[in-house]
C-alpha atoms as a PDB file:
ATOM      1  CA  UNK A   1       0.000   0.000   0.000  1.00  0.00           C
ATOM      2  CA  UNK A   2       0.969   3.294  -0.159  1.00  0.00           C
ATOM      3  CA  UNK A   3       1.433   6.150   1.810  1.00  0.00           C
ATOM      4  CA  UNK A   4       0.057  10.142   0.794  1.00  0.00           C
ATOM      5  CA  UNK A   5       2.672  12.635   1.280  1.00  0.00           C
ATOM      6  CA  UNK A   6       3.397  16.254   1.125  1.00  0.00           C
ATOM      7  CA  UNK A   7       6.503  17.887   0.048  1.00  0.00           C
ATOM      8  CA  UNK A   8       7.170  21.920   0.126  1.00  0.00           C
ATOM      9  CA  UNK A   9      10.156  23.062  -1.379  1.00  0.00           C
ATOM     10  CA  UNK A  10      11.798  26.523  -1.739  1.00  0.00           C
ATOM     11  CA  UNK A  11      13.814  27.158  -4.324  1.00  0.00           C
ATOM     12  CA  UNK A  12      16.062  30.894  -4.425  1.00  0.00           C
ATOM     13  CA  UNK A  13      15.184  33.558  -5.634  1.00  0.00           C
ATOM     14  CA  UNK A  14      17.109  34.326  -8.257  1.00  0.00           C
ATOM     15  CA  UNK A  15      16.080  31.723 -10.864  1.00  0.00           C
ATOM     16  CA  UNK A  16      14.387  32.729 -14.081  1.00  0.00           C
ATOM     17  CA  UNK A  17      10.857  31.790 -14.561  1.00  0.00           C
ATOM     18  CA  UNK A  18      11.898  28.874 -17.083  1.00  0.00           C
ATOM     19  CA  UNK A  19      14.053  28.053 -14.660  1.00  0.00           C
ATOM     20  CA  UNK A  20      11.886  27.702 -11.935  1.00  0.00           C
ATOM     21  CA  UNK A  21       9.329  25.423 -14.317  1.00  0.00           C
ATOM     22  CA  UNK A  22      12.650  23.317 -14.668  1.00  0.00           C
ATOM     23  CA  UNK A  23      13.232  22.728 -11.237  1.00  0.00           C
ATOM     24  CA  UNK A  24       9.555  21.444 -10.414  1.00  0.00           C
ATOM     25  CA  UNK A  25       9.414  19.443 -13.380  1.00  0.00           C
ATOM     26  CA  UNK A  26      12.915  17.738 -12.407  1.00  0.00           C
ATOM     27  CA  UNK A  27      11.331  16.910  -8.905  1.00  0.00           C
ATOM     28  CA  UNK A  28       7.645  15.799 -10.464  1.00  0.00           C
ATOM     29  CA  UNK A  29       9.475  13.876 -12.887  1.00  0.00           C
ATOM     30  CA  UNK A  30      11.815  11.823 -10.330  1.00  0.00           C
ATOM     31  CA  UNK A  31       8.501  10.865  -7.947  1.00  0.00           C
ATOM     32  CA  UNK A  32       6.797   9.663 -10.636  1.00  0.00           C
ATOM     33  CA  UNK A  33       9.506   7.933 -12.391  1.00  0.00           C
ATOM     34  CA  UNK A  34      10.467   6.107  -8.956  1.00  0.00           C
ATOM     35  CA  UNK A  35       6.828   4.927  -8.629  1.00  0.00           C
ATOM     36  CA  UNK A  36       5.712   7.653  -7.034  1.00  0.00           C
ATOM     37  CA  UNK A  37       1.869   9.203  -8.142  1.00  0.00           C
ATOM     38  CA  UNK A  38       0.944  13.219  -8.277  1.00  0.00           C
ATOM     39  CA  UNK A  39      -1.912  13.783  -6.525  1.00  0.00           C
ATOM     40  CA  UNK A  40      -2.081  17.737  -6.660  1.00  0.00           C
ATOM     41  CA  UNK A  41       0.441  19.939  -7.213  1.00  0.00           C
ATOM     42  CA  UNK A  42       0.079  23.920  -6.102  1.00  0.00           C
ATOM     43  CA  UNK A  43       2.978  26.677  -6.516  1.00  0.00           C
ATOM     44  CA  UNK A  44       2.817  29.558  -4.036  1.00  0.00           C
ATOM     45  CA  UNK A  45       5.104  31.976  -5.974  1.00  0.00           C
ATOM     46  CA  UNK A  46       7.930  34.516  -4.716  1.00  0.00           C
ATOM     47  CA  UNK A  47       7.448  34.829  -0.455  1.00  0.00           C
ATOM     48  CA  UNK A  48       9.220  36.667   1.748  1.00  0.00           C
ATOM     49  CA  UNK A  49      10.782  33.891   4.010  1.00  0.00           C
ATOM     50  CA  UNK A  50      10.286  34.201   8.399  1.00  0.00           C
ATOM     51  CA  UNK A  51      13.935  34.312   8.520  1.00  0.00           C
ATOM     52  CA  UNK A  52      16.930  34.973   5.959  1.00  0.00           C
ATOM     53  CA  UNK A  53      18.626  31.523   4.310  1.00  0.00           C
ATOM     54  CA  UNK A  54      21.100  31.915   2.432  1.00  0.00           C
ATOM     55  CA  UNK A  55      21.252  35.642   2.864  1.00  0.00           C
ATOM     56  CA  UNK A  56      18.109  35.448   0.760  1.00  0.00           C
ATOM     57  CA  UNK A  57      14.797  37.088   1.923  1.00  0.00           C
ATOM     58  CA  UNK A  58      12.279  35.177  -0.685  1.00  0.00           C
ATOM     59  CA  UNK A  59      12.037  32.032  -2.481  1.00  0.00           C
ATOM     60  CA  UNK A  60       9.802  30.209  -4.768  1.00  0.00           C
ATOM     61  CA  UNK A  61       7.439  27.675  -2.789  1.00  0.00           C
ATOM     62  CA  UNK A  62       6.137  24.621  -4.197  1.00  0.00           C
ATOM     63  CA  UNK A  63       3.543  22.386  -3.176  1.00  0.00           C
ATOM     64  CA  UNK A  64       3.426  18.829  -4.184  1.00  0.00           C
ATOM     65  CA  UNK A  65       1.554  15.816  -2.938  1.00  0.00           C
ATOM     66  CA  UNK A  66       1.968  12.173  -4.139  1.00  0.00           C
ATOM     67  CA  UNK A  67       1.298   9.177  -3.335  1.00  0.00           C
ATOM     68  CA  UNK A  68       4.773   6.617  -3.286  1.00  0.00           C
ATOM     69  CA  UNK A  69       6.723   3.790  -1.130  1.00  0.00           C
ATOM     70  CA  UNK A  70       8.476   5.634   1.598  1.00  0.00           C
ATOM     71  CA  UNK A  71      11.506   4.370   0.538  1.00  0.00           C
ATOM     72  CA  UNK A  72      10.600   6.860  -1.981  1.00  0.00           C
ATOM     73  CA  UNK A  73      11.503   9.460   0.808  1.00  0.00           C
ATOM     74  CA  UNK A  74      15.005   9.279   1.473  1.00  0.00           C
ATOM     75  CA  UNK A  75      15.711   9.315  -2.642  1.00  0.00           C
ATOM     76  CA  UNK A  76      13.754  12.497  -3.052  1.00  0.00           C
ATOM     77  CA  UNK A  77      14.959  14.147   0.063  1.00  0.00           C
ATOM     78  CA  UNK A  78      18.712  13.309  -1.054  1.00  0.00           C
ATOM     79  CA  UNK A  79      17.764  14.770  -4.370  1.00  0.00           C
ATOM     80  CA  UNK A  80      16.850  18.590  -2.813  1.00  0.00           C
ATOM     81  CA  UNK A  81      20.025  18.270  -1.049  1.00  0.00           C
ATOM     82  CA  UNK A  82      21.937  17.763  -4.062  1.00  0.00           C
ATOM     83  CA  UNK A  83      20.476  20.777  -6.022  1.00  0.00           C
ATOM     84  CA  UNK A  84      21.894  24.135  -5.297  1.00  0.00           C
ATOM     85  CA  UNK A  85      18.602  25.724  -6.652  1.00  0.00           C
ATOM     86  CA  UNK A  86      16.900  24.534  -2.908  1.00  0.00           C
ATOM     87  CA  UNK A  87      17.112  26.407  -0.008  1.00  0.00           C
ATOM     88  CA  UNK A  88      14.437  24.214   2.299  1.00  0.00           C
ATOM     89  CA  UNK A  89      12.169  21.357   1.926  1.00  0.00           C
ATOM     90  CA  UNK A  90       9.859  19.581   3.675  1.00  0.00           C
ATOM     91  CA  UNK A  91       8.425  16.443   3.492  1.00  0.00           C
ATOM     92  CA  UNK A  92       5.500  15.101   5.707  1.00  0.00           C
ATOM     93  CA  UNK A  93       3.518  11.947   5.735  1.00  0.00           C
ATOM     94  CA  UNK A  94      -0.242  12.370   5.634  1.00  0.00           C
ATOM     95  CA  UNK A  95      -2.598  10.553   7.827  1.00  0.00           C
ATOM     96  CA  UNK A  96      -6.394  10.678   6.997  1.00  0.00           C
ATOM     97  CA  UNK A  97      -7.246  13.654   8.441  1.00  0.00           C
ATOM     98  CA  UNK A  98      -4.872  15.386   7.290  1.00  0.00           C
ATOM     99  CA  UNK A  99      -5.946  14.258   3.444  1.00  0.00           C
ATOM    100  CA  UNK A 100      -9.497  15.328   4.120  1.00  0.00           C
ATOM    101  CA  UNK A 101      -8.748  18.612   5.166  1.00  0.00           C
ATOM    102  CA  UNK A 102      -5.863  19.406   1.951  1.00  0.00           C
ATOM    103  CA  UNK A 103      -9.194  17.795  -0.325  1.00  0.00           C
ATOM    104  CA  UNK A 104     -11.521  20.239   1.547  1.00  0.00           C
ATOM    105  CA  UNK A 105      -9.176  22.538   0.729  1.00  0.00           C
ATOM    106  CA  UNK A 106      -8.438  21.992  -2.580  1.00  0.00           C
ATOM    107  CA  UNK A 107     -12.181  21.787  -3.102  1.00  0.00           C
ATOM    108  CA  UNK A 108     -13.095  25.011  -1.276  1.00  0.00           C
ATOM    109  CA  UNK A 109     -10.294  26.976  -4.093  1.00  0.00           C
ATOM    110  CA  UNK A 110     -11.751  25.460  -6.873  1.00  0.00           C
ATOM    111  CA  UNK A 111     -15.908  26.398  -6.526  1.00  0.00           C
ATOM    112  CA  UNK A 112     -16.738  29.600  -8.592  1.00  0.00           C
ATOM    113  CA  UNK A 113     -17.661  32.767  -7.068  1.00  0.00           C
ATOM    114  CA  UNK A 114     -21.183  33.910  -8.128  1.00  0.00           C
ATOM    115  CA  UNK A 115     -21.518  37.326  -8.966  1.00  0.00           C
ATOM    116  CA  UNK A 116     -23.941  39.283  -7.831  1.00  0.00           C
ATOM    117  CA  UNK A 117     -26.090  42.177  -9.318  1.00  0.00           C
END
């Protein structure tokens, strides 16, 4: 069986837009080709950061969850490590609850807004 994770990453601030669509697609593409599935995938944009890292202020935060082997874990973690484009990542297994609530979420973004008048 396997387990529903979610994995934030920031990545600096000083990468190109194309490069930035590079760097997710390098991470999407490694949890998928290790066995790993996308469940939903959300990109934050350019925030400032609580502290400075780096002697950086902001970073590009990315949202992906997946479903995969924890095995799966270690690889991926390893792999943010070994890219100087990340600053911070974090990876969290996600017990029911917490999967209802991201679904609720994702649910509550998506609904359209009537207008009115």
């Amino acid at each position: 069986m396997l387990n529903q994770y979610e994995t934030v990453f920031i990545a600096t601030p000083v990468l190109s837009e194309a490069q930035m669509k590079e760097t997710v697609t390098k991470f999407r593409d490694f949890i998928t080709e290790n066995g790993g599935e996308i469940v939903h995938e959300e990109s934050w944009g350019l925030r400032k950061l609580a502290y400075p890292i780096q002697k950086k202020t902001t970073g590009f935060y990315h949202l992906i969850e997946f479903k995969a082997d924890g095995a799966l874990i270690d690889k991926l973690e390893t792999q943010y490590r070994r890219d100087e484009r990340i600053i911070r990542f974090l990876t969290v297994k996600m017990d029911k609850h917490h999967v209802e609530f991201a679904q609720k979420r994702r649910n509550a973004k998506v609904e359209p807004k009537t207008m009115e008048g």
